[in-house]
Protein backbone atom coordinates (compact mmCIF):
# COMPACT_ATOMS: atom_id res chain seq x y z
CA UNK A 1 26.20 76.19 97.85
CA UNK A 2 28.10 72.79 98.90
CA UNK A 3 29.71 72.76 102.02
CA UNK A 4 32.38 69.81 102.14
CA UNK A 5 33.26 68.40 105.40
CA UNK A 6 36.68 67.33 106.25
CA UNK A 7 37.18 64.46 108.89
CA UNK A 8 40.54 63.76 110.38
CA UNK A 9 41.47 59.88 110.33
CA UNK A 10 43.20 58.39 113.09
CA UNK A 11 45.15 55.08 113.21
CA UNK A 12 44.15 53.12 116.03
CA UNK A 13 46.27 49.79 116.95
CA UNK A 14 43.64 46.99 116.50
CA UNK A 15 45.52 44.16 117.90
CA UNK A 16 48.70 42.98 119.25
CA UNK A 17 49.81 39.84 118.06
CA UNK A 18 53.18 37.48 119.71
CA UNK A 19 55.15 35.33 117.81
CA UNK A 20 57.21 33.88 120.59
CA UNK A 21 56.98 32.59 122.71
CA UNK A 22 53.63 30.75 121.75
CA UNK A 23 51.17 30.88 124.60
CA UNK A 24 48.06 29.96 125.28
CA UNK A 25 44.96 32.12 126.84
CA UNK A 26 43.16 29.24 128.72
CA UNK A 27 46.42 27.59 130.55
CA UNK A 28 49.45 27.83 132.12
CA UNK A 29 52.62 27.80 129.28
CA UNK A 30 55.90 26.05 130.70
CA UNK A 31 59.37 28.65 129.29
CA UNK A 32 62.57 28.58 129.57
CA UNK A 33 64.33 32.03 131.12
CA UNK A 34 65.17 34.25 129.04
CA UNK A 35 62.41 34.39 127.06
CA UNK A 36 62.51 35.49 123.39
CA UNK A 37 59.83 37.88 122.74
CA UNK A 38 58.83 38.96 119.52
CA UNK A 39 55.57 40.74 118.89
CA UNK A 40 53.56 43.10 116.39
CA UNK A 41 50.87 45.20 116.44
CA UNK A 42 48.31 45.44 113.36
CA UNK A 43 47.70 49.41 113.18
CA UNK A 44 46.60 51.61 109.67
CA UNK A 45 48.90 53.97 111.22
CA UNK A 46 53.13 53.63 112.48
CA UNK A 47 53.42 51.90 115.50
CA UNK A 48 55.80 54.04 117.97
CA UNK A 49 56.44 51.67 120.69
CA UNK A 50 55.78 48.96 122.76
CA UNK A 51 56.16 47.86 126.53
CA UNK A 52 56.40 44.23 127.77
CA UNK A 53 54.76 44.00 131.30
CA UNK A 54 55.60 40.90 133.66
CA UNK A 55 53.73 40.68 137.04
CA UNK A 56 51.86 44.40 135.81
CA UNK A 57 55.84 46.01 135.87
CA UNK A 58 57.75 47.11 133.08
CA UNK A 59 60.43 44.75 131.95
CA UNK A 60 61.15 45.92 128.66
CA UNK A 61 60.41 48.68 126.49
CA UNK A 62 61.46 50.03 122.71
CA UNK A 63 60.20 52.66 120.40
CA UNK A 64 59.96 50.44 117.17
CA UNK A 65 57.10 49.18 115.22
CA UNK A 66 57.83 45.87 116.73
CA UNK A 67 59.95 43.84 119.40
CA UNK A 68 62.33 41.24 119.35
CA UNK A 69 63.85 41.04 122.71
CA UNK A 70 65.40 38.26 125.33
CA UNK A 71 63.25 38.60 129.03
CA UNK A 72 65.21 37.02 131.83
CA UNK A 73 62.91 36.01 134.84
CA UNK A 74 63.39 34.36 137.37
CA UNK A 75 61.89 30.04 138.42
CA UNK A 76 58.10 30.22 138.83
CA UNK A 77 54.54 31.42 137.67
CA UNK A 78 53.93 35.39 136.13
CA UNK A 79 51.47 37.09 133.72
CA UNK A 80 52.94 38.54 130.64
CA UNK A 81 51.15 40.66 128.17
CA UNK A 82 52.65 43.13 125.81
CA UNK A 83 51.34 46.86 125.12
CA UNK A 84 51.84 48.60 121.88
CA UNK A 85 51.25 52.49 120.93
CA UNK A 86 50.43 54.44 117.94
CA UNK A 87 50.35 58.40 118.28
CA UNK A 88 46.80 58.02 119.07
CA UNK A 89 46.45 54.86 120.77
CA UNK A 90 47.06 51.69 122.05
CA UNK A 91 45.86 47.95 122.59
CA UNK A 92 47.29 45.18 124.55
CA UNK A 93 47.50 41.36 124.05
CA UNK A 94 45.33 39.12 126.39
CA UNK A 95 47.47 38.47 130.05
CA UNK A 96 49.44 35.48 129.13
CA UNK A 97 50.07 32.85 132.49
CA UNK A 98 53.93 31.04 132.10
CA UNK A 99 55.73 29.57 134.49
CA UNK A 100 59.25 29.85 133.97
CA UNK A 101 60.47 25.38 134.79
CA UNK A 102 64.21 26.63 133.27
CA UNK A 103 67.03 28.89 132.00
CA UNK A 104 68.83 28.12 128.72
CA UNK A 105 71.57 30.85 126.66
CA UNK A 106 69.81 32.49 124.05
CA UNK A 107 70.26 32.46 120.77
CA UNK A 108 71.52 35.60 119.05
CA UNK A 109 70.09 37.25 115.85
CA UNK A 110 72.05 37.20 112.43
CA UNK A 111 72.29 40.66 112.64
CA UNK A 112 74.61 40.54 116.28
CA UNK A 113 78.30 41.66 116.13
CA UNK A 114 80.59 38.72 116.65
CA UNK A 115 84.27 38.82 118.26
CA UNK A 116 85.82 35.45 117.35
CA UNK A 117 88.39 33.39 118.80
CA UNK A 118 89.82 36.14 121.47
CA UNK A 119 91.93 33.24 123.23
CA UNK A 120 93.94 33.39 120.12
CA UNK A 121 94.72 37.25 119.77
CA UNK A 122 97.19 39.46 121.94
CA UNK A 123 96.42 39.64 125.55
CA UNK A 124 97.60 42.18 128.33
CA UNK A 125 98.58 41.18 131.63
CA UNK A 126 97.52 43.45 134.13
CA UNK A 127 100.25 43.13 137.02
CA UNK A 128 99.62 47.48 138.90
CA UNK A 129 98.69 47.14 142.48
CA UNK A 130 95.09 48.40 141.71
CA UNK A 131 94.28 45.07 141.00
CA UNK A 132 94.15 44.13 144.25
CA UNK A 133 95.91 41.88 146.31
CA UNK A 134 99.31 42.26 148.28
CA UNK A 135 101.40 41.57 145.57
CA UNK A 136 101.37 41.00 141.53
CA UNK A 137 102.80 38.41 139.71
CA UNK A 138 100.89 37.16 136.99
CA UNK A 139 102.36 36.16 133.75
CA UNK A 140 101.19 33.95 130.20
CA UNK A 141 102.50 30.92 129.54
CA UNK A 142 103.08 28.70 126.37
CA UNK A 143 99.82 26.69 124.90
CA UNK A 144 101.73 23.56 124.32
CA UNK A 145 100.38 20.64 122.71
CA UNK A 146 102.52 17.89 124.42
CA UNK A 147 101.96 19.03 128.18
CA UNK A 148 99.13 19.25 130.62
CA UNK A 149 96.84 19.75 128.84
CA UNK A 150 96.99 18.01 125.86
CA UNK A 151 95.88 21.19 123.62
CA UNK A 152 95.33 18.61 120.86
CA UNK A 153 91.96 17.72 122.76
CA UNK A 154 91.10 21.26 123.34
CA UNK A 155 87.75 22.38 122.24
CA UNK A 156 89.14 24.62 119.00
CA UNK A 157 91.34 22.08 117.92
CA UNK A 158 93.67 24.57 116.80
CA UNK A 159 96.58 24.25 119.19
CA UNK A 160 96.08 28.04 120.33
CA UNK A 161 94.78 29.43 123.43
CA UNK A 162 95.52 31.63 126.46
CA UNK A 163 97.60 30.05 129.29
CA UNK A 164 97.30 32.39 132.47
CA UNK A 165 100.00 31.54 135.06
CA UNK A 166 100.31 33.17 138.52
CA UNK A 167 102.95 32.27 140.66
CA UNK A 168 102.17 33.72 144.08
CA UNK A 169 105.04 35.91 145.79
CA UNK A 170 102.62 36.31 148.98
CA UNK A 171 99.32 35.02 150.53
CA UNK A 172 96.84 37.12 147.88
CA UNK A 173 98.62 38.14 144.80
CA UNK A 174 96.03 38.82 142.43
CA UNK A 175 96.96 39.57 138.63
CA UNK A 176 94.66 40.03 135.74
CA UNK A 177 94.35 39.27 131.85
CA UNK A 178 92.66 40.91 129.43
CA UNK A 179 92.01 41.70 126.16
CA UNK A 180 90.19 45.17 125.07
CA UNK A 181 88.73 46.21 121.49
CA UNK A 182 88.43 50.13 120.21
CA UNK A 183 86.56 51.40 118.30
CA UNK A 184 86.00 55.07 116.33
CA UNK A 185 82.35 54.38 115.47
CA UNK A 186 79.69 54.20 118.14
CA UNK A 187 78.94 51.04 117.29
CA UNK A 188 79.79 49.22 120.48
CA UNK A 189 77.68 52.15 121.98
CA UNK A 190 74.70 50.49 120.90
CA UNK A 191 75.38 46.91 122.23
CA UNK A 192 73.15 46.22 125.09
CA UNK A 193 72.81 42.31 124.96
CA UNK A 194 75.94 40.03 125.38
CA UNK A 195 76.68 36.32 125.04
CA UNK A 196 80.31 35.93 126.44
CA UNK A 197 81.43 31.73 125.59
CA UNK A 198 84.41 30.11 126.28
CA UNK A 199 86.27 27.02 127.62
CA UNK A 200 88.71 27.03 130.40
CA UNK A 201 90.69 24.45 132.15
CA UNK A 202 92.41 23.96 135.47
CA UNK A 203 95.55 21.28 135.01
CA UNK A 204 95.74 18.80 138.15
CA UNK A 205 99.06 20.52 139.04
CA UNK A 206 97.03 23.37 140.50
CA UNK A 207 95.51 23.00 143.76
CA UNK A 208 92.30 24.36 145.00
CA UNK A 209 93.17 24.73 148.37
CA UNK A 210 95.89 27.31 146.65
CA UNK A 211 93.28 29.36 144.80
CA UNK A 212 91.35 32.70 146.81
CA UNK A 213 89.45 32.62 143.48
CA UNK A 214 89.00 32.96 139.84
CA UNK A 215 87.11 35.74 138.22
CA UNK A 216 85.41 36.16 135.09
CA UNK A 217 84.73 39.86 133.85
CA UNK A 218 83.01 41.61 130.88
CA UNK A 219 83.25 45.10 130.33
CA UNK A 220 82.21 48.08 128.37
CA UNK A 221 82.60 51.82 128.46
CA UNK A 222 79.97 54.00 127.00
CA UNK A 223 79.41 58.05 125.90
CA UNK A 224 76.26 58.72 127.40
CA UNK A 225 75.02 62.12 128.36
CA UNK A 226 76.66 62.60 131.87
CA UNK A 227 80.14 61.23 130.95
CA UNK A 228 81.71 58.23 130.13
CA UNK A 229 79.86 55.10 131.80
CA UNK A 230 81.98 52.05 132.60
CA UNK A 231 80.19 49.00 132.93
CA UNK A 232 81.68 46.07 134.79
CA UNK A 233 80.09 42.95 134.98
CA UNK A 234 82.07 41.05 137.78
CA UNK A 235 82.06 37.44 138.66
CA UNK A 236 83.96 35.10 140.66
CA UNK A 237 84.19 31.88 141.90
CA UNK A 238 85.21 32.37 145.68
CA UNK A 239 87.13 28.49 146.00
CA UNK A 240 87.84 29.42 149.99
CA UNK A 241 83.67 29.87 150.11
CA UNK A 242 82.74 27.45 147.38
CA UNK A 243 80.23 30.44 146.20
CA UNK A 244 79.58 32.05 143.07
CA UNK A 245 79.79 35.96 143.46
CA UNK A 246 78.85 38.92 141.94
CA UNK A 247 79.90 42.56 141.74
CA UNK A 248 76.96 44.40 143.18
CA UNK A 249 75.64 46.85 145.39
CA UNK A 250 75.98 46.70 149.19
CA UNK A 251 75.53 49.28 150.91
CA UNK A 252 76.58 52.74 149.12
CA UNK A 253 79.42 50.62 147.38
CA UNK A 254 79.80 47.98 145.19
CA UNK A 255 81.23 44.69 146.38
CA UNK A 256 81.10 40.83 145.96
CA UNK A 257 77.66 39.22 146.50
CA UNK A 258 76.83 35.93 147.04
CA UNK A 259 74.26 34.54 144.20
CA UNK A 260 73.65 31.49 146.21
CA UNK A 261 74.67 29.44 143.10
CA UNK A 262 77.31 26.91 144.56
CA UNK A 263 79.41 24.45 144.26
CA UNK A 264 82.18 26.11 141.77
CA UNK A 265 85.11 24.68 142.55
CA UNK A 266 86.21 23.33 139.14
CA UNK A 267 87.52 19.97 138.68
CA UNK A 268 91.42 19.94 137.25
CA UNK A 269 91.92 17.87 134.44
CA UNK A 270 89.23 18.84 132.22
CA UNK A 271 87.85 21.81 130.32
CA UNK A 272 84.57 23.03 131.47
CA UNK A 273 82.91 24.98 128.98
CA UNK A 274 81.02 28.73 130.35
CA UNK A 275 78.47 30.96 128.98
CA UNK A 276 77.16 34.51 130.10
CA UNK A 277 74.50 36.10 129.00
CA UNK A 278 74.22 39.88 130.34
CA UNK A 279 72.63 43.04 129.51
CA UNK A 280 72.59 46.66 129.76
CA UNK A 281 69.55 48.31 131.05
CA UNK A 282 67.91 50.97 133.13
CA UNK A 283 68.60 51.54 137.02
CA UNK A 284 65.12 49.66 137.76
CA UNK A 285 66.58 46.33 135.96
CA UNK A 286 64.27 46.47 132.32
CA UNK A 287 65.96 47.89 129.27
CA UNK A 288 64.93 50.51 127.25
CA UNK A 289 65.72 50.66 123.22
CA UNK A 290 65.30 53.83 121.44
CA UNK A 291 64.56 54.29 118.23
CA UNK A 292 68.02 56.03 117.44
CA UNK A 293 71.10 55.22 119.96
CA UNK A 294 73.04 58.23 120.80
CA UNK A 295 74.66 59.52 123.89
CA UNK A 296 71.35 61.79 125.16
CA UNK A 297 68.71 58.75 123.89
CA UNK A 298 70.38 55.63 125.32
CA UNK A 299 68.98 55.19 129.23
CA UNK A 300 70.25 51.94 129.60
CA UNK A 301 72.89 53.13 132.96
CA UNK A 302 72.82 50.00 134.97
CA UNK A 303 73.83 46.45 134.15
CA UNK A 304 71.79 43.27 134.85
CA UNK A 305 73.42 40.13 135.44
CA UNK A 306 71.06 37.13 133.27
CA UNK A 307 72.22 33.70 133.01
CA UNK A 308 75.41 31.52 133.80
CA UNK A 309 75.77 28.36 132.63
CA UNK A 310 78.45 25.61 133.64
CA UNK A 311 79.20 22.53 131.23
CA UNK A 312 75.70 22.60 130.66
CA UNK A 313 73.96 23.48 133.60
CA UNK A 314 72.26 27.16 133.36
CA UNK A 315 71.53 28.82 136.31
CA UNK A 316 69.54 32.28 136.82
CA UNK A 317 72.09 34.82 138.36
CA UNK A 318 69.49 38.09 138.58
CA UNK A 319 71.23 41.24 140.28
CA UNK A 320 71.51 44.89 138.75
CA UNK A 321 73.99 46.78 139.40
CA UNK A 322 75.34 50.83 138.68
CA UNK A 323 77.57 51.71 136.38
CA UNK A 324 80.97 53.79 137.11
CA UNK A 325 81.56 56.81 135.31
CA UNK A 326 85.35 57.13 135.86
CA UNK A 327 85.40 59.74 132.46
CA UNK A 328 88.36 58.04 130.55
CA UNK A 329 89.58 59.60 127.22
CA UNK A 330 88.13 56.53 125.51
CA UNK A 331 84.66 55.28 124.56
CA UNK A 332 83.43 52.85 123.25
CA UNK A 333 85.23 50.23 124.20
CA UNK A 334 84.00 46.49 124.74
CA UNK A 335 86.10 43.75 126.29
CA UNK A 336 86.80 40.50 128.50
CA UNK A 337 89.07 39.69 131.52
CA UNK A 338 90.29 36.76 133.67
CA UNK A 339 91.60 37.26 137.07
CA UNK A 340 93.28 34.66 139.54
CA UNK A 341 93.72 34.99 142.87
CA UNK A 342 96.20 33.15 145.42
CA UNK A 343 95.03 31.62 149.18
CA UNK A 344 98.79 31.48 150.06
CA UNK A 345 102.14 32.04 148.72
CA UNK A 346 104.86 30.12 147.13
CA UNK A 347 101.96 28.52 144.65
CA UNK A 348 101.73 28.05 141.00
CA UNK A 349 97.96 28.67 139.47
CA UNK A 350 97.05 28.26 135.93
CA UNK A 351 93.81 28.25 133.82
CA UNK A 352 94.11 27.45 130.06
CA UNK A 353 91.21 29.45 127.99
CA UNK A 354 89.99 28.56 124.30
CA UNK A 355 87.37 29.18 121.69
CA UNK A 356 86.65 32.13 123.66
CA UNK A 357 83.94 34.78 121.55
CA UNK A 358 82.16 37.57 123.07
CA UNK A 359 78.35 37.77 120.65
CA UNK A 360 76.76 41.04 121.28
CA UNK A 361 73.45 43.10 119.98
C-alpha cells in the first residue's frame, strides 16, 4: 500500500524592497518632506498590505500588493522602515535613518484627476450672514487687460481670471467666492491627496492696513458610513497678526490656529504664486487606503494639513483636524474658496486669481 502525503505550501514575504526614496543602511539620507514612498515586497504568494512606520508609529498604511504614497514629516532626523504582509506572514525592510533638511510640492501620478483652469469657469459669491462678519458685500469684478493689473502679464496669459472685490459697508464684512464641482459617481469619494495651485494678486490700490485677512479654503464632502463628512481645510492669512492660520481644533471646537509660519502680508503689485498640498486621513494623522473605496471601507475621517508654499518658499504646516458631518443631500462634492475680510469700513479690497487647478488622487 502507498500512502501519499500532502503538505500545505505557504507564501512567506522574503523581502521588502524601496524604490524611493533611495536610502542607505550605513548613514544618515538627507529628504525633502513629503516623501514619495514606493515599495514592494518579493512574496510566492499575494501581498495584502503594507504599513510605513516613522519613529516605530504608523504613518501610512494600504491593503495593496505595493505602495506608492507621499509621507509629510516634519524638519529633522527619524527611522523609517516599511512592513509588508502576506496571509501568512510578513518581513520588514532594514530601519532606514533620514533627516528631513526640506519641504518641496509633490509631484502627482499620471493617473490623478485634474480640474483645470477654475479661475476661468463660473464662480458663486457667497454674500448670507453665515459667512461671518457684520455685514456682506462682496462682489466679482471685470479681468481687464488695460487696468491694474495688466492681465496681459498674468501667469495664464489668457486674459481670464477671477477678480474678487469687497467693498466694506462696516468694520468686518466678510464675503466669500467659490466654485464647487458634482458629481454622480463616487469618484471624488476616493480622492484623499490634493495639490491645490494658483496665482493671486493684490493691486497697490488695496491697502493692508484695510484687510482683517484673506483666506484660502479647500473642501470636500464625503458618504462614509456615519453620514455625510464635510471636510474643510481652512487657511488664512491674519494681515492685523501677520500670521498664517489654520482651521483646527481648540478646545472642543474648531477655530483659527496659529502655524507659526509668518510674515504673510502679500506685497501689492505682483502675483505671488501658492501651492497646497493636503490630505485626507485617519483621526491619528496617517492615512489608510483600502483595497476597494466605499462608504463602510474608507477610514480616512480627519484631514491633515501638509505643505504651503509661497512664490517658492515651502513651508511644513502639520495640524489634523475633524471632519463635520453636517448630512447635506449631496456627496461627493470637491471644491475651492477665497474669502476676504475687511479691518474697517468704507474700503475697497481686491485679489485677482489665475491658472488656478485643484490635482487630486
Amino acid at each position: 500500500m502507498c500512502v501519499s502525503l500532502l503538505h500545505s505550501a505557504h507564501g512567506q514575504v522574503s523581502a521588502v524592497s524601496l524604490q524611493s526614496p533611495r536610502l542607505s543602511t550605513s548613514s544618515t539620507t538627507s529628504v525633502l518632506s513629503p516623501i514619495h514612498l514606493q515599495a514592494t515586497a518579493e512574496d510566492v504568494a499575494t501581498v495584502t498590505g503594507f504599513v510605513v512606520y516613522v519613529d516605530d508609529q504608523n504613518v501610512y498604511r494600504n491593503f495593496s500588493p505595493s505602495v506608492d504614497a507621499w509621507i509629510t514629516l516634519p524638519a529633522g532626523p527619524h527611522t523609517l522602515y516599511v512592513k509588508a504582509w502576506d496571509v501568512h506572514s510578513n518581513a520588514s525592510t532594514p530601519a532606514y535613518q533620514v533627516n528631513v533638511t526640506g519641504f518641496a510640492p509633490p509631484s502627482p501620478p499620471v493617473h490623478a484627476h485634474r480640474l483645470l483652469n477654475i479661475d476661468n469657469g463660473q464662480w458663486t459669491v457667497d454674500n448670507n450672514p453665515g459667512v461671518g462678519g457684520q455685514c456682506n458685500d462682496g462682489s466679482l469684478g471685470p479681468f481687464p487687460s488695460n487696468l491694474d493689473p495688466n492681465t496681459k502679464n498674468s501667469p495664464a496669459r489668457d486674459d481670464k481670471g477671477q477678480h474678487f472685490v469687497l467693498t466694506s459697508g462696516c468694520s468686518y464684512d466678510d464675503s466669500l467666492y467659490y466654485r464647487k464641482y458634482g458629481s454622480r459617481s463616487a469618484t471624488f469619494a476616493s480622492y484623499t491627496n490634493f495639490l491645490w495651485d494658483f496665482w493671486f494678486y493684490i493691486p497697490t490700490t488695496t491697502k493692508p492696513g484695510s484687510v482683517q485677512a484673506m483666506e484660502f479654503d479647500l473642501f470636500q464632502t464625503v458618504a462614509l458610513g456615519d453620514g455625510v463628512h464635510e471636510f474643510m481645510f481652512g487657511s488664512q492669512c491674519n494681515f492685523i497678526t501677520n500670521q498664517w492660520q489654520l482651521w483646527l481644533p481648540q478646545g472642543a471646537s474648531l477655530a483659527w490656529v496659529d502655524t507659526g509660519v509668518s510674515p504673510c502680508r502679500f506685497s501689492t503689485g505682483e502675483w505671488h504664486h501658492a501651492t497646497y498640498f493636503l490630505q485626507r486621513a485617519m483621526p491619528s494623522g496617517y492615512q489608510e487606503i483600502p483595497s476597494i473605496f466605499n462608504a463602510s471601507t474608507d477610514k480616512n475621517t480627519s484631514l491633515r494639513y501638509g505643505t504651503l508654499t509661497i512664490d517658492g518658499e515651502t513651508a511644513y504646516l502639520g495640524g489634523v483636524a475633524w471632519s463635520t458631518i453636517p448630512n447635506p443631500p449631496w456627496s461627493p462634492v470637491l471644491g475651492v474658496q477665497h474669502q476676504l475680510d475687511s479691518a474697517v469700513a468704507g474700503a475697497v479690497i481686491e485679489q485677482y486669481t489665475d491658472r488656478e487647478s485643484l490635482t487630486s488622487w
